[in-house]
N, C-alpha and C. Protein backbone atom coordinates (compact mmCIF):
# COMPACT_ATOMS: atom_id res chain seq x y z
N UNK A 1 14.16 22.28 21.79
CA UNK A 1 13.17 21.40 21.19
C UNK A 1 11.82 21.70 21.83
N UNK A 2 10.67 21.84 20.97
CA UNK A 2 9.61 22.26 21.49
C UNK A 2 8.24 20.82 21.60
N UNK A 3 7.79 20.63 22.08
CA UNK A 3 6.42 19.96 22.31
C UNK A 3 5.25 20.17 21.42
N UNK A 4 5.01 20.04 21.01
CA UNK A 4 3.36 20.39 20.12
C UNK A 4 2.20 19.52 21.47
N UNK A 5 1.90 20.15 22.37
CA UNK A 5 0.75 19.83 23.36
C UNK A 5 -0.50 19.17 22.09
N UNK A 6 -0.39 19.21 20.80
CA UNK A 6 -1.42 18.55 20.24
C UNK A 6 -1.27 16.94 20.17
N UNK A 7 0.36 16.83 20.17
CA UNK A 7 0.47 15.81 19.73
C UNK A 7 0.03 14.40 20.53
N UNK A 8 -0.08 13.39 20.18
CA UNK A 8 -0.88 12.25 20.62
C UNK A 8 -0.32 10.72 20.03
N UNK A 9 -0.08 9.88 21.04
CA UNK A 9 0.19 8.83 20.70
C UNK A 9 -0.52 8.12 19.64
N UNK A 10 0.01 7.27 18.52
CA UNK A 10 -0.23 6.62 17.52
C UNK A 10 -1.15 5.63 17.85
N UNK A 11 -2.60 5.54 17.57
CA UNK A 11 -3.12 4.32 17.90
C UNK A 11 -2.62 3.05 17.45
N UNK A 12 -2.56 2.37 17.98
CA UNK A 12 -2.21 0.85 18.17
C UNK A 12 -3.33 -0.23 17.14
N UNK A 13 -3.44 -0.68 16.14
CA UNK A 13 -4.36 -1.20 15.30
C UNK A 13 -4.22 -2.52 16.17
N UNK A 14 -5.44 -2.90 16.00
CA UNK A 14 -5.70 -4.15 16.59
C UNK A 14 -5.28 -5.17 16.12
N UNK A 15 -5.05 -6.16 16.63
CA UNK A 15 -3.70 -7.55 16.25
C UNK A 15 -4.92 -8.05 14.96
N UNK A 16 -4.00 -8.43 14.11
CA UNK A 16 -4.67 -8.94 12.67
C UNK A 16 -4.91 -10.39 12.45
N UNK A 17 -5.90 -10.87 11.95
CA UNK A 17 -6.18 -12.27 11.98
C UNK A 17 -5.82 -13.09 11.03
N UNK A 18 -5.56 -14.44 10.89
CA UNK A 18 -5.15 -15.11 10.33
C UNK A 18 -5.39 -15.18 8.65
N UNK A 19 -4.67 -15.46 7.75
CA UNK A 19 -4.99 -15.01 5.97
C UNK A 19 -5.20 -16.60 5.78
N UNK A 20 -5.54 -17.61 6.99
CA UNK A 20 -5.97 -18.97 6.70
C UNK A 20 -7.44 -18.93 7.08
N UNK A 21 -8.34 -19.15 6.03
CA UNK A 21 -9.66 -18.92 6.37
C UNK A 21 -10.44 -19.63 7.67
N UNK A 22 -10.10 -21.00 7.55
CA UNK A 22 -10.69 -21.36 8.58
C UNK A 22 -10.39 -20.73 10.28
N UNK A 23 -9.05 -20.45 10.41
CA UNK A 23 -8.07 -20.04 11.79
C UNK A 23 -8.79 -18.80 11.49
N UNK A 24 -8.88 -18.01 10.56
CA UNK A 24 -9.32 -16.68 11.07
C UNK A 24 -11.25 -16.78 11.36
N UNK A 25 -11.72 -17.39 10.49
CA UNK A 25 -13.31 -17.78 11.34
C UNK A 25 -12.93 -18.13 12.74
N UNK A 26 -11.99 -18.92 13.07
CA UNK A 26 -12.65 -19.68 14.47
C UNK A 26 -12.35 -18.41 15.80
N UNK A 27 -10.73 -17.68 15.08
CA UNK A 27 -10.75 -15.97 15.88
C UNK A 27 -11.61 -15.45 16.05
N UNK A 28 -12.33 -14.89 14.52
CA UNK A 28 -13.88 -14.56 14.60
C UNK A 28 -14.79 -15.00 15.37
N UNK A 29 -15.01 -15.78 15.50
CA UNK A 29 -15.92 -16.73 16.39
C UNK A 29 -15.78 -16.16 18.16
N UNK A 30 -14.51 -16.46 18.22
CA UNK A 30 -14.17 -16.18 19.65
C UNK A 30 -14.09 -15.01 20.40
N UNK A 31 -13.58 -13.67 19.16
CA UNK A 31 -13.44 -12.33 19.09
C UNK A 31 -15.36 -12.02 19.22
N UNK A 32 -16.15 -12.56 18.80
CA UNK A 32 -17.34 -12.34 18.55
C UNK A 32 -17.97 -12.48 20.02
N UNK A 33 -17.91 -13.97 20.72
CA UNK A 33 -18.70 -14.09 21.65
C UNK A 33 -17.73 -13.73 22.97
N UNK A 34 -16.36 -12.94 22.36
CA UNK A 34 -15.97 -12.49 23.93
C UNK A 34 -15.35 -14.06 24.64
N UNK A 35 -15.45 -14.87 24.38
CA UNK A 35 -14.98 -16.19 25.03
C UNK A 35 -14.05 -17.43 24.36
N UNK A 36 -13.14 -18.09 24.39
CA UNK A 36 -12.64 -19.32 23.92
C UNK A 36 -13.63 -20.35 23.55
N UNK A 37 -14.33 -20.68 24.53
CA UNK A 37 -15.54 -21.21 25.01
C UNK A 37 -16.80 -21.16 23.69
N UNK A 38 -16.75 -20.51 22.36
CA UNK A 38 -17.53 -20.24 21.93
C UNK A 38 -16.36 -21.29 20.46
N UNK A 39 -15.73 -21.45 20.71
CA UNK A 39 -14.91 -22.77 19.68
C UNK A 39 -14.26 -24.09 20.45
N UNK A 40 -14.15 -25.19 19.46
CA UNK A 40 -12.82 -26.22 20.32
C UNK A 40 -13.35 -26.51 18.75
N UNK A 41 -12.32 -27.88 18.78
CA UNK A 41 -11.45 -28.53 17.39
C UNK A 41 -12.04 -30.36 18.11
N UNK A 42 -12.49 -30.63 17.34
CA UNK A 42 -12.93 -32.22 18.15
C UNK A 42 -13.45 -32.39 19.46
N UNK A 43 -14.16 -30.92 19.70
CA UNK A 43 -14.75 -31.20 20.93
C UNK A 43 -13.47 -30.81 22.34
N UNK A 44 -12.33 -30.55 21.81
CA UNK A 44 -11.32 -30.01 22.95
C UNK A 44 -11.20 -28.39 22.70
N UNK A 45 -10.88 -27.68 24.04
CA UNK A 45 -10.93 -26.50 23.81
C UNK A 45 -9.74 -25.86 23.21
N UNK A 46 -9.61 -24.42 22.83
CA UNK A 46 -8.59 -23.78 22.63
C UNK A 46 -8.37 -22.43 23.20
N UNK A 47 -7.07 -21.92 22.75
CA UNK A 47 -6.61 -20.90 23.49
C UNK A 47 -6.48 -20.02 22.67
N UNK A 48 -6.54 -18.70 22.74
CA UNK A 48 -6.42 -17.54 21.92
C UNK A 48 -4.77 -16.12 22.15
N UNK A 49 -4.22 -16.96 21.87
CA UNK A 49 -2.74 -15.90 21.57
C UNK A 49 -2.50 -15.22 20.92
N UNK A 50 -1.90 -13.96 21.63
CA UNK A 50 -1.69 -12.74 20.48
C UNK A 50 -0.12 -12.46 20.71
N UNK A 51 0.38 -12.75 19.72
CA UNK A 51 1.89 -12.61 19.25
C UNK A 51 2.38 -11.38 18.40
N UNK A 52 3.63 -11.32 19.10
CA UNK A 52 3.90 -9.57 18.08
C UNK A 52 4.98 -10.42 16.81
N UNK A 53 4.40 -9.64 15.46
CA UNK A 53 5.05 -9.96 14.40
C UNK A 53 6.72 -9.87 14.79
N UNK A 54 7.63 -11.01 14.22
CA UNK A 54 9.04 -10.82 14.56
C UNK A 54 9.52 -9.99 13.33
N UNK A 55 9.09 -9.40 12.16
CA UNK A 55 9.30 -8.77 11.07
C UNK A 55 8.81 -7.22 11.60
N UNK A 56 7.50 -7.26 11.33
CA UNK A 56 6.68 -6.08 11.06
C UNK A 56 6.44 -5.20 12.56
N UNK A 57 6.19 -6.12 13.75
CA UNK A 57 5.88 -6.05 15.10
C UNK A 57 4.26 -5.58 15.37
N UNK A 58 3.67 -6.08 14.44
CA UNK A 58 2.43 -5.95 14.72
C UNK A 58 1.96 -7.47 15.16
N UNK A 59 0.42 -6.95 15.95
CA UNK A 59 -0.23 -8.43 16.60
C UNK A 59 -0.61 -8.89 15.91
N UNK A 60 -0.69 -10.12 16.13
CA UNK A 60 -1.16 -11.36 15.43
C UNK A 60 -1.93 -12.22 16.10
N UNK A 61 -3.19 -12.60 16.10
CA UNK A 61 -4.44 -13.52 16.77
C UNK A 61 -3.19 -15.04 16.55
N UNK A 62 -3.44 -15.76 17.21
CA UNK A 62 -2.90 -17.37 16.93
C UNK A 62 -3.63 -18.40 17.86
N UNK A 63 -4.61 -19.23 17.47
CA UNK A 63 -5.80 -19.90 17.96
C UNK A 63 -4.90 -21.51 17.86
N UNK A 64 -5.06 -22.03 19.32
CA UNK A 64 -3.94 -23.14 19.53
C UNK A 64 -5.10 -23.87 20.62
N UNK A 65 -4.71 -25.20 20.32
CA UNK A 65 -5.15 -26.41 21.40
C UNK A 65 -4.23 -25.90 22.90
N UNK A 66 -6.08 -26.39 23.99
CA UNK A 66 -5.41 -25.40 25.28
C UNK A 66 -4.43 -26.75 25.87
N UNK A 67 -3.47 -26.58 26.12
CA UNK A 67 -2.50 -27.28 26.72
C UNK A 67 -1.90 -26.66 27.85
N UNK A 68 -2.47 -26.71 29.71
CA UNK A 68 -1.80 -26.16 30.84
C UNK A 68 -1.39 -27.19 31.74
N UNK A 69 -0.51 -26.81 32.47
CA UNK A 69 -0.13 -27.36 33.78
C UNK A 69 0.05 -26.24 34.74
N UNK A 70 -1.16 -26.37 35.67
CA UNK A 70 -1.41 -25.29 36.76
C UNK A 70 -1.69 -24.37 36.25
N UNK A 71 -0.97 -23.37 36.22
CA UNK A 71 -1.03 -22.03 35.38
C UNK A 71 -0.30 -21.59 34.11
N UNK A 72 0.69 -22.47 33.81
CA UNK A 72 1.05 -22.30 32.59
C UNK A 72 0.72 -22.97 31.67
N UNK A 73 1.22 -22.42 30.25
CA UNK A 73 0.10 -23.16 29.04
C UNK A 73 1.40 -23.24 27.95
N UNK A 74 1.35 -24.36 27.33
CA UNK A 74 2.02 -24.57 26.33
C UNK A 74 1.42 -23.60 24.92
N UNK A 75 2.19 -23.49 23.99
CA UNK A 75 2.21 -23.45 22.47
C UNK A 75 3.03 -24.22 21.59
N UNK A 76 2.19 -25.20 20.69
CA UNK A 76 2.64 -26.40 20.17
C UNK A 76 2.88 -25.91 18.92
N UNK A 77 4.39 -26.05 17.91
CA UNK A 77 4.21 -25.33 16.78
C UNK A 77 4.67 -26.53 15.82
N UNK A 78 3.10 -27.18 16.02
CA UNK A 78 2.78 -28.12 15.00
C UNK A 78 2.69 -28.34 13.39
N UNK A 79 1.92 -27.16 12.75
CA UNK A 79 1.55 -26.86 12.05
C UNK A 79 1.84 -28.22 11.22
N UNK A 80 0.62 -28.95 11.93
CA UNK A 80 -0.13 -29.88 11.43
C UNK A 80 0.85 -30.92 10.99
N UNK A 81 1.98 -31.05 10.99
CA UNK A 81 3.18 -32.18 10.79
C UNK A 81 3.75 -31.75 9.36
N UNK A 82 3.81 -30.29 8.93
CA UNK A 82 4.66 -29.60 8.12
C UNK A 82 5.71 -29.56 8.10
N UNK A 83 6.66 -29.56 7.29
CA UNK A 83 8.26 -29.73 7.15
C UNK A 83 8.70 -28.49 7.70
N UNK A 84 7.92 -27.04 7.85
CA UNK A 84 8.49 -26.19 8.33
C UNK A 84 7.91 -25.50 9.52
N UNK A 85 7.97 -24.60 10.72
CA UNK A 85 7.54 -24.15 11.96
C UNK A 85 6.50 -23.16 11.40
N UNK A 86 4.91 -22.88 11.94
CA UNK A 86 4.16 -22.07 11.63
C UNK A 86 4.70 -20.61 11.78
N UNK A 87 4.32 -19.71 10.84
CA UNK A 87 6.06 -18.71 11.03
C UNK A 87 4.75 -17.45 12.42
N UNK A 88 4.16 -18.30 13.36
CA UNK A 88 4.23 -17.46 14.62
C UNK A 88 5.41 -18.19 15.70
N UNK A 89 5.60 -19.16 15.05
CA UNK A 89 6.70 -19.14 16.19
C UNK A 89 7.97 -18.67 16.22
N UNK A 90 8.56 -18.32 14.86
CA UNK A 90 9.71 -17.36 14.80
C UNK A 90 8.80 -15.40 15.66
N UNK A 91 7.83 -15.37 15.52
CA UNK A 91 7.22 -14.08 16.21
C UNK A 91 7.32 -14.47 17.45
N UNK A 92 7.09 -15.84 18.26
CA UNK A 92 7.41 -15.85 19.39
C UNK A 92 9.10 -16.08 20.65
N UNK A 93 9.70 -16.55 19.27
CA UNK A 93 11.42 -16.49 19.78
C UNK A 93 11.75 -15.14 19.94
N UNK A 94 11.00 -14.00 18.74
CA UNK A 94 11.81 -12.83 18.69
C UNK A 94 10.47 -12.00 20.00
N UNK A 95 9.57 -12.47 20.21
CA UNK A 95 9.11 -11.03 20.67
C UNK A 95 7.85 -12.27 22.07
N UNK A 96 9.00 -12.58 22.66
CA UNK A 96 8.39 -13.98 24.04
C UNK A 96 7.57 -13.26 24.79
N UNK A 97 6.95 -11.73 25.04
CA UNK A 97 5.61 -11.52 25.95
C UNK A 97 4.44 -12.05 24.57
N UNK A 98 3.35 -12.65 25.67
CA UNK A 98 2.18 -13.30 24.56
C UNK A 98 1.55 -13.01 25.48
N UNK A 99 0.46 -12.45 24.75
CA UNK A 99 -1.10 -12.80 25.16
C UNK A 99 -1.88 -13.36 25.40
N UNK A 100 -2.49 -14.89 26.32
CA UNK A 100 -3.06 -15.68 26.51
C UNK A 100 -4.54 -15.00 26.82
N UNK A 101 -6.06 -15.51 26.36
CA UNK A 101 -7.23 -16.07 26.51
C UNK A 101 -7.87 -16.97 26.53
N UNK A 102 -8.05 -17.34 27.83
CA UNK A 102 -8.71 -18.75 27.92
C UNK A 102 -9.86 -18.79 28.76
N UNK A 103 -10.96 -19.34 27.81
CA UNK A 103 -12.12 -18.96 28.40
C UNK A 103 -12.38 -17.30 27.90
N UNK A 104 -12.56 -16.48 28.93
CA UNK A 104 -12.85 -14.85 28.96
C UNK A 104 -11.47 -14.29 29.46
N UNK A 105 -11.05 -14.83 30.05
CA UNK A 105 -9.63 -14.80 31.05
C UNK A 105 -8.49 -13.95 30.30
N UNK A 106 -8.31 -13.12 30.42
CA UNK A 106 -6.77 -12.61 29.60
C UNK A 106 -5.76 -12.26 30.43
N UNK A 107 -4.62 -12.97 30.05
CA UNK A 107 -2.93 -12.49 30.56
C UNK A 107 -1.99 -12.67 30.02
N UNK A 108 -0.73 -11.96 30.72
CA UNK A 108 0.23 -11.62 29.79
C UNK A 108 0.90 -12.76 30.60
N UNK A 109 2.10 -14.04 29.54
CA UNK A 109 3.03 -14.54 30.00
C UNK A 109 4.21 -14.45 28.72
N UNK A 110 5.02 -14.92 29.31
CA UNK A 110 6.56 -14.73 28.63
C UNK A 110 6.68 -16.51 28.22
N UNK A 111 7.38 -16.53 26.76
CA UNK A 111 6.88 -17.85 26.60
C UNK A 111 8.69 -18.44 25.98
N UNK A 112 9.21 -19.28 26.50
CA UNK A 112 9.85 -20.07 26.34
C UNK A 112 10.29 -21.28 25.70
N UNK A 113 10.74 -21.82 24.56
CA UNK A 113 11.07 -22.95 24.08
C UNK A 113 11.78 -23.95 24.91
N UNK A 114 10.86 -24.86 25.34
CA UNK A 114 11.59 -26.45 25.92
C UNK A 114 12.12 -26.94 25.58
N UNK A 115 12.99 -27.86 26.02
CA UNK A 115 13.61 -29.37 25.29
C UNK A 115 14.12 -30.35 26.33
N UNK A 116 14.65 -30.99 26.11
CA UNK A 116 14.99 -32.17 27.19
C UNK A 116 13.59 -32.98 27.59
N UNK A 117 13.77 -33.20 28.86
CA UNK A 117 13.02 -33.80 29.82
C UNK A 117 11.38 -32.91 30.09
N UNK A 118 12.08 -31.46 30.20
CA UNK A 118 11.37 -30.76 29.72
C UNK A 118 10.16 -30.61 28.92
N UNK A 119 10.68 -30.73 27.38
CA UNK A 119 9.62 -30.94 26.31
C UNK A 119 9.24 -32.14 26.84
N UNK A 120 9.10 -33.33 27.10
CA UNK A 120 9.00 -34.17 27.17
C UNK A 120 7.29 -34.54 27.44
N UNK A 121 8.16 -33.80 29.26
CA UNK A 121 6.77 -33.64 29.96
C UNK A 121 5.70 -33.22 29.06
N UNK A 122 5.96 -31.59 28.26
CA UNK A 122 5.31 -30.82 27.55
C UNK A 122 4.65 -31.58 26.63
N UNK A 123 5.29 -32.19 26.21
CA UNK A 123 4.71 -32.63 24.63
C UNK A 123 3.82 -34.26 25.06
N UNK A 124 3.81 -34.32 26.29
CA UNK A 124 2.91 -35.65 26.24
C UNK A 124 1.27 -35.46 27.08
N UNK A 125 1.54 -33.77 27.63
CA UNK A 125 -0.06 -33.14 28.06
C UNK A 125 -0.16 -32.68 27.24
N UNK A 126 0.36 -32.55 25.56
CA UNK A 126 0.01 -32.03 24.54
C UNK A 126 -0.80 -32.85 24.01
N UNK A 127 -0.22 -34.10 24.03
CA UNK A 127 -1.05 -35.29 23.23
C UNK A 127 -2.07 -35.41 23.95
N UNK A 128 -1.88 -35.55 25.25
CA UNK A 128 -3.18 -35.98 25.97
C UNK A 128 -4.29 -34.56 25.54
N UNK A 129 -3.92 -33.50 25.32
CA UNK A 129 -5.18 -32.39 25.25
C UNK A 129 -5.25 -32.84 23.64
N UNK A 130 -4.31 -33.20 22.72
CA UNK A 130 -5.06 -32.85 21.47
C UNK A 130 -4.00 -34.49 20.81
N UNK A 131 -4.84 -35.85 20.50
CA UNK A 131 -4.31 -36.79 19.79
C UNK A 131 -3.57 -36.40 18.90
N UNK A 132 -4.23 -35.74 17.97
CA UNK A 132 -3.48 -35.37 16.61
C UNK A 132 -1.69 -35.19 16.48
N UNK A 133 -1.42 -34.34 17.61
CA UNK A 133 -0.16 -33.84 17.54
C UNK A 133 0.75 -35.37 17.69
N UNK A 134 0.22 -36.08 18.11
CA UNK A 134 1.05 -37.51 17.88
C UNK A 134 1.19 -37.98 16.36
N UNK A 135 0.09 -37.91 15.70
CA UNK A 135 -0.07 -38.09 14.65
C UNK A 135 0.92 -37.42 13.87
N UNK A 136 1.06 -35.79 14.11
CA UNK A 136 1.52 -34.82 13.29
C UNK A 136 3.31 -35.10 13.27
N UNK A 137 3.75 -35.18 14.72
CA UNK A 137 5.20 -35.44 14.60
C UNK A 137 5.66 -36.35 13.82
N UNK A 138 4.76 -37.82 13.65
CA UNK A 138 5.55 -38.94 12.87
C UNK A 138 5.15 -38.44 11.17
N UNK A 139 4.97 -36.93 10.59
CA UNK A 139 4.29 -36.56 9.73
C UNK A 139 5.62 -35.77 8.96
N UNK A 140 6.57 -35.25 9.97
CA UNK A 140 7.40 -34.64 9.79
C UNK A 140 9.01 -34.58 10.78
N UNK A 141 10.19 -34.88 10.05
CA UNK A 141 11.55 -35.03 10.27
C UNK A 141 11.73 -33.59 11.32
N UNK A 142 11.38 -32.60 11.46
CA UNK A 142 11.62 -32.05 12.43
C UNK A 142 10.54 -31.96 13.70
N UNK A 143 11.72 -31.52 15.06
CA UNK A 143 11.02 -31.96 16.40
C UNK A 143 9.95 -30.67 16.59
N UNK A 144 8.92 -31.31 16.57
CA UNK A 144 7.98 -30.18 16.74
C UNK A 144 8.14 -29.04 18.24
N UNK A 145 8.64 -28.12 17.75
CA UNK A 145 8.67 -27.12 19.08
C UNK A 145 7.49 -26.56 19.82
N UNK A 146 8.17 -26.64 21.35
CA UNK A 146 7.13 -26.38 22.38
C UNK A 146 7.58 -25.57 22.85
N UNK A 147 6.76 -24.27 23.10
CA UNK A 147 6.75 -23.28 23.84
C UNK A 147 5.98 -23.45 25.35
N UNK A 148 6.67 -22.78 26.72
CA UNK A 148 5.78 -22.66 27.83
C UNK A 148 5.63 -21.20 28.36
N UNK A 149 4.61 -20.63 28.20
CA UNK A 149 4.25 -19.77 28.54
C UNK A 149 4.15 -20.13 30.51
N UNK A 150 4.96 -18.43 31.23
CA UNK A 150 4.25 -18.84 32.47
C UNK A 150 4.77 -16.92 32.45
């Protein structure tokens, strides 16, 4: 078997943004000024995750209310008190390294689905960073899943 010394790794296309207009402006926004810091949702900030497609395995931008304890950060898969899970979180069961930006800040954590006592904790510094998600659960018959990134 021979080598072709020409040959060269496949560039990597850059993670693709949301086909929901507003979520992909507020990426834009953030992708633009280099910072988180340059959006929030009611005046609270957010976080900028990049998830690998669980289908296709390409990236995916996913712009989420910042929810941490110490150093780890939740992902709330709210989608707004919908009957069904925003389908990045089936990308995050199948493919758990994520990309966190917060602020300018970028790192890689491995992200986990809670439950018990667990979610618990999770889901009530959720509410406290973003009201709504209280709102959203009594919106919809299934338990809204929490991811912890650490």
């Amino acid at each position: 078997m021979t080598h072709d010394a020409e040959q060269t790794q496949p560039e990597l296309s850059p993670p693709e943004l949301s086909p929901t207009e507003w979520v992909r402006k507020q990426t834009e926004e953030i992708l633009k000024a280099g910072t988180t810091a340059a959006v929030d949702i009611i005046n609270r900030p957010v976080v900028l995750f990049t998830t690998t497609g669980a289908k296709s395995g390409k990236k995916r931008y996913v712009p989420l209310m910042r929810v941490t304890d110490g150093d780890k950060y939740a992902m709330v898969a709210s989608k707004g008190g919908a009957s069904t899970h925003p389908s990045w979180y089936f990308n995050v069961k199948t493919h758990p390294r994520v990309t966190v930006q917060d602020g300018d800040t970028v790192v890689e954590k491995t992200a986990r689905e809670v439950s018990g006592d667990e979610r618990a904790h999770w889901w009530e510094l959720a509410v406290k960073a973003y009201l709504p998600y209280a709102e959203y659960q009594t919106k919809t018959d299934r338990l809204i899943p929490v991811f912890v990134l650490e």
